[in-house]
Protein backbone atom coordinates (compact mmCIF):
# COMPACT_ATOMS: atom_id res chain seq x y z
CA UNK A 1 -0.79 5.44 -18.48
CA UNK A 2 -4.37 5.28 -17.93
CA UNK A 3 -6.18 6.18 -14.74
CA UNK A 4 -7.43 2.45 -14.98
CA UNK A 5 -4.00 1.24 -14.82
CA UNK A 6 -2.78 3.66 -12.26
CA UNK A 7 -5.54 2.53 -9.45
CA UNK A 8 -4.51 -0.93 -10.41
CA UNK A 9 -1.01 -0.38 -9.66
CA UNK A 10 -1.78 1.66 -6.05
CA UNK A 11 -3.82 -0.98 -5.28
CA UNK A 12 -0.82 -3.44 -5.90
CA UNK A 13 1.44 -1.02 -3.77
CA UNK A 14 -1.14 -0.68 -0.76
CA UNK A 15 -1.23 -4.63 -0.48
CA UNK A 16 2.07 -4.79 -0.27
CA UNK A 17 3.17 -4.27 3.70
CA UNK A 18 0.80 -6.71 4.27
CA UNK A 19 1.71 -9.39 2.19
CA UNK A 20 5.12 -10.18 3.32
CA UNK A 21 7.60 -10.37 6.56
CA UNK A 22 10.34 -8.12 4.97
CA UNK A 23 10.89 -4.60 5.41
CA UNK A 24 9.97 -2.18 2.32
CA UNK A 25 10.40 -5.69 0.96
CA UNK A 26 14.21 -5.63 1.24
CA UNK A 27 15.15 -5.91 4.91
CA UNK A 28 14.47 -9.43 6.19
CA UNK A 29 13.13 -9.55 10.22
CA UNK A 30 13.70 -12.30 12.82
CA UNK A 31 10.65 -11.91 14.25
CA UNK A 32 7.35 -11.10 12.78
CA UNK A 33 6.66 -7.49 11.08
CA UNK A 34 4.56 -5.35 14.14
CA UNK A 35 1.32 -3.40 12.72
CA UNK A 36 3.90 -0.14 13.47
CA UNK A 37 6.26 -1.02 10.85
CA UNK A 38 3.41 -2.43 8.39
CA UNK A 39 1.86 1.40 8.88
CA UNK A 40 5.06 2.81 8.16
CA UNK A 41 5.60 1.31 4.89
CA UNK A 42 2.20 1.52 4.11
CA UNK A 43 2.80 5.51 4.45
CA UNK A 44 6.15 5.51 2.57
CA UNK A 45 4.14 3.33 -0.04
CA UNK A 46 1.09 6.26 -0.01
CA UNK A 47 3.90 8.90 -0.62
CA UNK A 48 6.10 6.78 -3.45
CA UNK A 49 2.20 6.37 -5.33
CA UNK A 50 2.31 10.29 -5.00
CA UNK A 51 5.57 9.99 -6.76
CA UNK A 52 4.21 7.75 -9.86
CA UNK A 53 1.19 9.82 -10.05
CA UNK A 54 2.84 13.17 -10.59
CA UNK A 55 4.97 11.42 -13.13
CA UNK A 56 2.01 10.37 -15.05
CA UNK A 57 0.47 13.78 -14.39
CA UNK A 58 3.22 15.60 -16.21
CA UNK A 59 3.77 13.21 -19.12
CA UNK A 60 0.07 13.15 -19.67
CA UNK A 61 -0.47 17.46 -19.19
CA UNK A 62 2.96 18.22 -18.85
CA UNK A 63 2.40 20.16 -15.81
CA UNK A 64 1.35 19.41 -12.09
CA UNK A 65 -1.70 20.84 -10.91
CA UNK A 66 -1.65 22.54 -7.80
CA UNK A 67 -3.18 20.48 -4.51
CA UNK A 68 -4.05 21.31 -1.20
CA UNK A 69 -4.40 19.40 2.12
CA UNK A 70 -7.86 18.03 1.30
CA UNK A 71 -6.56 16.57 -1.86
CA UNK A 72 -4.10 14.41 0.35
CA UNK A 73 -6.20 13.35 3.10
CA UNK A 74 -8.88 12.06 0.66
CA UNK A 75 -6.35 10.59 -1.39
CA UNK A 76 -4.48 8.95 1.54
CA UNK A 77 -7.98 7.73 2.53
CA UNK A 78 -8.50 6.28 -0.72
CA UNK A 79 -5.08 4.34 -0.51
CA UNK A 80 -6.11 3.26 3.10
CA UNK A 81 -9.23 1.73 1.55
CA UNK A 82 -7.06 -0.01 -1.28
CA UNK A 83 -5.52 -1.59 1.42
CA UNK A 84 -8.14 -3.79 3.05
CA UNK A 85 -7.25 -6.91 1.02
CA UNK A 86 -4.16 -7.16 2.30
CA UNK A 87 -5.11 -6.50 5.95
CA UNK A 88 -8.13 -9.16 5.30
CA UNK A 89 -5.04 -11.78 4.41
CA UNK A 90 -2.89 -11.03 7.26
CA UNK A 91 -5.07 -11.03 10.05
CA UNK A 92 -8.24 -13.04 8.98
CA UNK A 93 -7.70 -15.40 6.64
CA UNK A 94 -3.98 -16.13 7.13
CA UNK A 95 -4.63 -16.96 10.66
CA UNK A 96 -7.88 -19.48 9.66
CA UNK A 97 -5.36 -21.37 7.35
CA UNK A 98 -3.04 -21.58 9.82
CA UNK A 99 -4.99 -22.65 12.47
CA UNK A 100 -6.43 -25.27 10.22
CA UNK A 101 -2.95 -26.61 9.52
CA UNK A 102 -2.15 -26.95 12.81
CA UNK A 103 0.87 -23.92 12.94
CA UNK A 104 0.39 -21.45 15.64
């Protein structure tokens, strides 16, 4: 997997609270998704990229290289900033369409 394709993919993952009502989308909500819940996924989201990474780390060297704390604040920083598309959807352009539908 190439590092090409893996920034691709996180950037699929951190769109992905943003881009629909249900929970880690599974759970269905009766009422709308608050920005509490859409930063919790978005955290379990950071930690499952972790996940894929590592995998792709050890098939590529075959062995993890150590990290520490800086590595994961820059890198959760990073993911933040992959997310902006979807928060640009949900709360500025979603609500212009809306509005110009006439749906409140």
């Amino acid at each position: 997997m190439s590092s090409t394709t893996l920034i691709l993919l996180f950037l699929i993952i951190a769109n992905l609270p943003w881009l629909t009502e249900r929970v880690f989308l599974v759970y269905p909500l009766q009422t709308a998704k608050s920005v509490l819940v859409r930063l919790i996924e978005l955290l379990v989201f950071y930690f499952a990229s972790l996940l894929i990474a590592i995998a792709a780390e050890m098939r590529f060297s075959g062995e993890v290289y150590p990290q520490t704390w800086e590595f994961f604040v820059t890198t959760f920083c990073l993911f933040l900033v992959l997310s902006v598309p979807g928060v640009i959807y949900r709360y500025q352009w979603l609500p212009i369409q809306l509005k110009s539908r006439g749906i409140k």
